[in-house]
Protein backbone atom coordinates (compact mmCIF):
# COMPACT_ATOMS: atom_id res chain seq x y z
CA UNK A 1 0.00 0.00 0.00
CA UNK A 2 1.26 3.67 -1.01
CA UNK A 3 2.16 6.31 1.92
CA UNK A 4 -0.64 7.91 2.66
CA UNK A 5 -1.71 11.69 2.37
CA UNK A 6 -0.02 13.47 4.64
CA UNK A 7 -2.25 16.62 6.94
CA UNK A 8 -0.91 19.60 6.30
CA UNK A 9 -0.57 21.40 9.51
CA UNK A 10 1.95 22.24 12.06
CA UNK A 11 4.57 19.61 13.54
CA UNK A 12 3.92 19.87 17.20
CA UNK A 13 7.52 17.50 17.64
CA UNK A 14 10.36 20.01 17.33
CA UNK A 15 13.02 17.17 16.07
CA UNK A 16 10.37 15.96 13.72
CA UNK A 17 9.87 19.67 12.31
CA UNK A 18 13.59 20.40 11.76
CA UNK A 19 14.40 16.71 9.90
CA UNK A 20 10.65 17.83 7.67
CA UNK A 21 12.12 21.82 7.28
CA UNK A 22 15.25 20.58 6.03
CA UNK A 23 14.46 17.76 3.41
CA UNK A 24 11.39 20.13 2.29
CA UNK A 25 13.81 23.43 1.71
CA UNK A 26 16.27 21.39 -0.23
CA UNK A 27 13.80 19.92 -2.21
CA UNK A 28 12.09 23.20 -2.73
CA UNK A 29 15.81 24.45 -3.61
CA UNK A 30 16.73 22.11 -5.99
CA UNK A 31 12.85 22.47 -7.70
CA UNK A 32 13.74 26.19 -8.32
CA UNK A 33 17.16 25.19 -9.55
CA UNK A 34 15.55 22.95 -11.94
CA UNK A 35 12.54 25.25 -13.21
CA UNK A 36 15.22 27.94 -13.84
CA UNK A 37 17.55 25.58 -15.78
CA UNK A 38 14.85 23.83 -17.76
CA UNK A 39 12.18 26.33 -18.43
CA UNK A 40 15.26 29.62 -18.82
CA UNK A 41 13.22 31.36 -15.68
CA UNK A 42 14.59 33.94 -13.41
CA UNK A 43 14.13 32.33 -10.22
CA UNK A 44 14.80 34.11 -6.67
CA UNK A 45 14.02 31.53 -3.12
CA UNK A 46 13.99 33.07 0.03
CA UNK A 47 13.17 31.15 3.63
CA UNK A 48 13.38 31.69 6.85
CA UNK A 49 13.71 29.08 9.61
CA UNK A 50 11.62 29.15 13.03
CA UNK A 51 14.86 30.76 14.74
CA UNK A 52 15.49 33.46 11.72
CA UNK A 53 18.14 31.83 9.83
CA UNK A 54 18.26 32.52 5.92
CA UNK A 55 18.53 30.57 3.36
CA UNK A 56 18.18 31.90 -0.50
CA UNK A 57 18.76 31.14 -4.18
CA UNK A 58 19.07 33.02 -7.23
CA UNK A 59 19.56 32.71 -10.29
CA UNK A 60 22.91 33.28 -11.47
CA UNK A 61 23.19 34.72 -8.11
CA UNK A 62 21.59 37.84 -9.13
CA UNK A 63 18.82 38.16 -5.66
CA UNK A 64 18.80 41.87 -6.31
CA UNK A 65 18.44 42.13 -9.41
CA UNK A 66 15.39 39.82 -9.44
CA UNK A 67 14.74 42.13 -6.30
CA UNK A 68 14.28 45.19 -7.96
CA UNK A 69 12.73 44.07 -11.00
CA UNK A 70 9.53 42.57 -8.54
CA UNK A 71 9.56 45.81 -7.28
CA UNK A 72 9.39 47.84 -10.36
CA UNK A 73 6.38 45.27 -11.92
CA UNK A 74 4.51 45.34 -8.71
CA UNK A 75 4.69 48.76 -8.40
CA UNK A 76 3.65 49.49 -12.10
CA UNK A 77 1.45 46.95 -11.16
CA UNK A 78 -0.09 48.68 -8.27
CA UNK A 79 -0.20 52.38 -9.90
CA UNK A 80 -2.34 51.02 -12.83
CA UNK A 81 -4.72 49.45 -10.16
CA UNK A 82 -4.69 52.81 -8.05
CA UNK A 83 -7.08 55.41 -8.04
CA UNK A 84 -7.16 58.53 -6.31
CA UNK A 85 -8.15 58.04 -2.93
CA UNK A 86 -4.78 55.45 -2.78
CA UNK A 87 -2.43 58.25 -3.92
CA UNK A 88 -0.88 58.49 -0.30
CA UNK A 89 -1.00 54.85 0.05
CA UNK A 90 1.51 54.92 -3.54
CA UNK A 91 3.54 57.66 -2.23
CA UNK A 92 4.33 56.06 1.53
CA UNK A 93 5.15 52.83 -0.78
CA UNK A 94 7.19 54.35 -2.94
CA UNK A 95 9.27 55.88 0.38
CA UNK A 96 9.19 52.75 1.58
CA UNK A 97 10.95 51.20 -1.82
CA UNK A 98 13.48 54.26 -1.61
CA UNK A 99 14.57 53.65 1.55
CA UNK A 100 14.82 50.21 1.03
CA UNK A 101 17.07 50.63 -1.90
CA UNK A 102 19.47 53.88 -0.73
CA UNK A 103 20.06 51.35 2.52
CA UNK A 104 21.52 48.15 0.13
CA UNK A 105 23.28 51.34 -1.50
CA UNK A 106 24.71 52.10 1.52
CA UNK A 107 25.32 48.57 2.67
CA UNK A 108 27.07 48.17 -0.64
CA UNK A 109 29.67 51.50 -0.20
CA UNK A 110 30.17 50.37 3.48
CA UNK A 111 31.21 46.58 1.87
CA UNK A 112 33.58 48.57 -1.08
CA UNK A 113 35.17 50.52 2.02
CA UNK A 114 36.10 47.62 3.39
CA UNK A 115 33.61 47.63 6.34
CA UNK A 116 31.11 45.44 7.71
CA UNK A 117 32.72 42.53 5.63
CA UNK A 118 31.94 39.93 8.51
CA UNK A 119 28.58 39.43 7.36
CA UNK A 120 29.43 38.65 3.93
CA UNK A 121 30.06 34.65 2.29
CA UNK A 122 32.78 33.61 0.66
CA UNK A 123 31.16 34.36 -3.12
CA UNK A 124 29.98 37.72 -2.00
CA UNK A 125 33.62 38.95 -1.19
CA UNK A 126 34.55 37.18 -4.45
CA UNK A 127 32.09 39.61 -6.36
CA UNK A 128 32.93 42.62 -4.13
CA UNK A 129 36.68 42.47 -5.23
CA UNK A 130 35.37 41.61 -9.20
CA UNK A 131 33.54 44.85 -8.68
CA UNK A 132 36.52 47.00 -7.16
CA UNK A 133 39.01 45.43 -9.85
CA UNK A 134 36.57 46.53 -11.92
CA UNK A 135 36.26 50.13 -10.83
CA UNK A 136 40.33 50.29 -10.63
CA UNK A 137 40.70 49.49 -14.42
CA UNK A 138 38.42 51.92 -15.44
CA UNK A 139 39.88 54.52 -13.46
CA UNK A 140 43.85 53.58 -14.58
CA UNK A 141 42.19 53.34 -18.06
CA UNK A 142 40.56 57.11 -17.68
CA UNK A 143 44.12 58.46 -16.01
CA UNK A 144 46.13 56.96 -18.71
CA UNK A 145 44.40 58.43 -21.79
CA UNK A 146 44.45 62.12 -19.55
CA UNK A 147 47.90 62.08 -19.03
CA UNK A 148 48.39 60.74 -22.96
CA UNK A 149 46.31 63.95 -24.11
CA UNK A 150 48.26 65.96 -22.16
CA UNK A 151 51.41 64.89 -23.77
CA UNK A 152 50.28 65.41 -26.85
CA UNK A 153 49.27 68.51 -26.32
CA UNK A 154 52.23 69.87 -24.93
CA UNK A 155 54.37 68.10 -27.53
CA UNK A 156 52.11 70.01 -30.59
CA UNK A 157 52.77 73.09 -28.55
CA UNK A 158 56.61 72.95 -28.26
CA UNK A 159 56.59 72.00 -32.14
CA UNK A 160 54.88 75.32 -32.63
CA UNK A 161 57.48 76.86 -31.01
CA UNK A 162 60.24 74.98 -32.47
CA UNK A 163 59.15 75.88 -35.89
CA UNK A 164 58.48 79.76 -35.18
CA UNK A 165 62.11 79.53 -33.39
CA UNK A 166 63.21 78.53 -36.86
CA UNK A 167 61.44 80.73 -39.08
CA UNK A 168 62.60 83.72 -37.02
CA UNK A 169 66.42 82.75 -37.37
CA UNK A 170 65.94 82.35 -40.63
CA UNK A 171 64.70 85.89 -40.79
CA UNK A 172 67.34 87.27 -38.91
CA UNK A 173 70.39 85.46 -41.35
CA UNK A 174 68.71 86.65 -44.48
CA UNK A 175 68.78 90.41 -43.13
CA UNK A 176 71.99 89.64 -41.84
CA UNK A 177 72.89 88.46 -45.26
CA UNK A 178 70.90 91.45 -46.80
CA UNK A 179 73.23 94.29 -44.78
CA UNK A 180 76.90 92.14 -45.71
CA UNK A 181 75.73 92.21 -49.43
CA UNK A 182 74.51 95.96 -49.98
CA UNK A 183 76.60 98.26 -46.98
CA UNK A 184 75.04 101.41 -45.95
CA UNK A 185 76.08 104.62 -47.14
CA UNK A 186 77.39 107.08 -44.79
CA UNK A 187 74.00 109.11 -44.90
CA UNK A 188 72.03 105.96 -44.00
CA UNK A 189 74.66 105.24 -41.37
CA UNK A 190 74.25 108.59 -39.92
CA UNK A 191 70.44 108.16 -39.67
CA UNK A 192 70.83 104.86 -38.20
CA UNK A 193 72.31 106.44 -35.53
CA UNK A 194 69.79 109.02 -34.94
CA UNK A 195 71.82 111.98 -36.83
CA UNK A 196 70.01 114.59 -39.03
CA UNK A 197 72.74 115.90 -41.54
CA UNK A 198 70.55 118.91 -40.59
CA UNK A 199 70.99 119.26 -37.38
CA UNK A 200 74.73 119.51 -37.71
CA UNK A 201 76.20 122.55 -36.38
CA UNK A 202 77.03 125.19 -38.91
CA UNK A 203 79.82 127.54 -38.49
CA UNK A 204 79.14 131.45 -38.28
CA UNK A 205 80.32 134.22 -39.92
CA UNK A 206 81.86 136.03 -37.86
CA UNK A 207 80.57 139.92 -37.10
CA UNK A 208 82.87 142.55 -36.99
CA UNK A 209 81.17 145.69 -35.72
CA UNK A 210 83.39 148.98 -34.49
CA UNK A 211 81.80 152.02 -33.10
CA UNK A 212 82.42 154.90 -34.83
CA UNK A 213 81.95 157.63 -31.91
CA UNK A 214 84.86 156.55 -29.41
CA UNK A 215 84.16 158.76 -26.07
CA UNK A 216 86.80 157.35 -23.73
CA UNK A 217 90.41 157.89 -23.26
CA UNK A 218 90.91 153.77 -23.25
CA UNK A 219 88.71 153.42 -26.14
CA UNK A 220 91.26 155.74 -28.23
CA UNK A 221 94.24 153.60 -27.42
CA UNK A 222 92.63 150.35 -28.30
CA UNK A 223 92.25 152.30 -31.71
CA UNK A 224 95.32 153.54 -31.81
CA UNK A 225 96.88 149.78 -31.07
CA UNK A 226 94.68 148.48 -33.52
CA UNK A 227 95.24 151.59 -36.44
CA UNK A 228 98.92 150.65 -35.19
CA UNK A 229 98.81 146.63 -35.87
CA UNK A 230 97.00 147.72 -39.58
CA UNK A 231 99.86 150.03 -40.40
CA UNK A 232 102.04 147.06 -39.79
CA UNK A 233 100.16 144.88 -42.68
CA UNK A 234 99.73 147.68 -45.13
CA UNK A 235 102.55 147.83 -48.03
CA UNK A 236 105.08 150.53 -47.97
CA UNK A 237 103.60 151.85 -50.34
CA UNK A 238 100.13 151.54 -49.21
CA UNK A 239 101.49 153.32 -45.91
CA UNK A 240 103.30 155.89 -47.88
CA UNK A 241 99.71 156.68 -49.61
CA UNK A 242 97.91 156.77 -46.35
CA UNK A 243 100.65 159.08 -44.86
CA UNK A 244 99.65 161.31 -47.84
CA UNK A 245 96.18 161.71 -47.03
């Protein structure tokens, strides 16, 4: 004769109900495992014993994903079966969902900081330090093609100046070449100095003026010394004629 049906209520023996919890949960484990696998399902398990340990499965060990994806269909779910009068009802929800999901944000940067890793399994530090390897490749990957940039930059920039370097040597050899081939004339030289020929001093003619109304004594000697010293030029002559007169 076959096993018979067993009642479904609760298993007053406490040995009796941990031996039934634990062949039931791994046979309700390995069922999801095997709807998942066969039927390509998305598949997320949670149960709690009678004393509050966990005990979970995911698929490809993505819980939160799964997580948030029953939270965004439920709640589309939900707003399409709303109506007006459960508007604050959909708004303390939607807090609730928030705050649910900034605290396994913050759970997650506290885990990256390398705190409150006591909690976490074996295969959840694994994928923390996938993560942060990761992160660090991008980030070497971003500061390497900076600093390339930069070089590049700055090597454009001293060609630039390499080649205006050149051209103005170059300028400076042909004048230089220019001055050896055609020398300036002594005008040109002059003005290149900063010398007008017309502001070269001229000499003056000199002014002889005599006053022809002597009225001192030492004024009549001075023309007696100088009738004197013209006496002495004149030819005999000359003198002889002046005598005369």
């Amino acid at each position: 004769m076959g096993r018979g049906r067993v009642q479904l209520k609760r298993i007053e023996n406490k040995i009796n109900r941990q031996v039934t919890f634990s062949k039931r949960r791994s046979g309700l484990l390995k069922k999801a495992h095997e709807i998942s696998v066969l039927c390509d399902a998305e598949v997320a398990l949670i149960v709690f014993s009678t004393k509050g340990k966990l005990f979970e499965y995911s698929t490809d060990s993505c819980m939160e994903k799964i997580l948030e994806r029953y939270e965004r269909y439920s709640y589309a779910e939900r707003r399409l079966i709303a109506n007006d009068n459960q508007s604050n009802g959909n708004w303390s929800l939607e807090h609730a969902k928030l705050k649910a999901r900034v605290e396994v944000l913050q759970k997650n940067h506290r885990h990256f900081m390398g705190e409150d890793l006591d909690s976490l399994t074996l295969k959840e530090l694994q994928n923390t330090e996938q993560q942060l390897d990761s992160a660090l490749k991008q980030i070497r990957a971003r500061k390497n093609q900076l600093m390339h940039e930069s070089i590049s930059e700055l090597q454009k920039k001293d060609k630039a100046l390499q080649e205006q370097n050149n051209m103005l040597a170059k300028k400076i050899k042909e004048k230089e070449k220019a001055q050896a081939q055609n020398p300036p004339s002594e005008q040109e030289q002059q003005y290149s100095h900063g010398v007008s020929p017309l502001l070269l001093p001229q000499p003056f003619p000199s002014l002889a003026m005599t006053c022809p109304y002597p009225s001192h004594s030492t004024r009549d000697k001075d023309v007696a010394a100088n009738y004197d010293r013209s006496a002495a030029l004149l030819l005999p002559w000359m003198l002889g004629h002046h005598l005369g007169d």
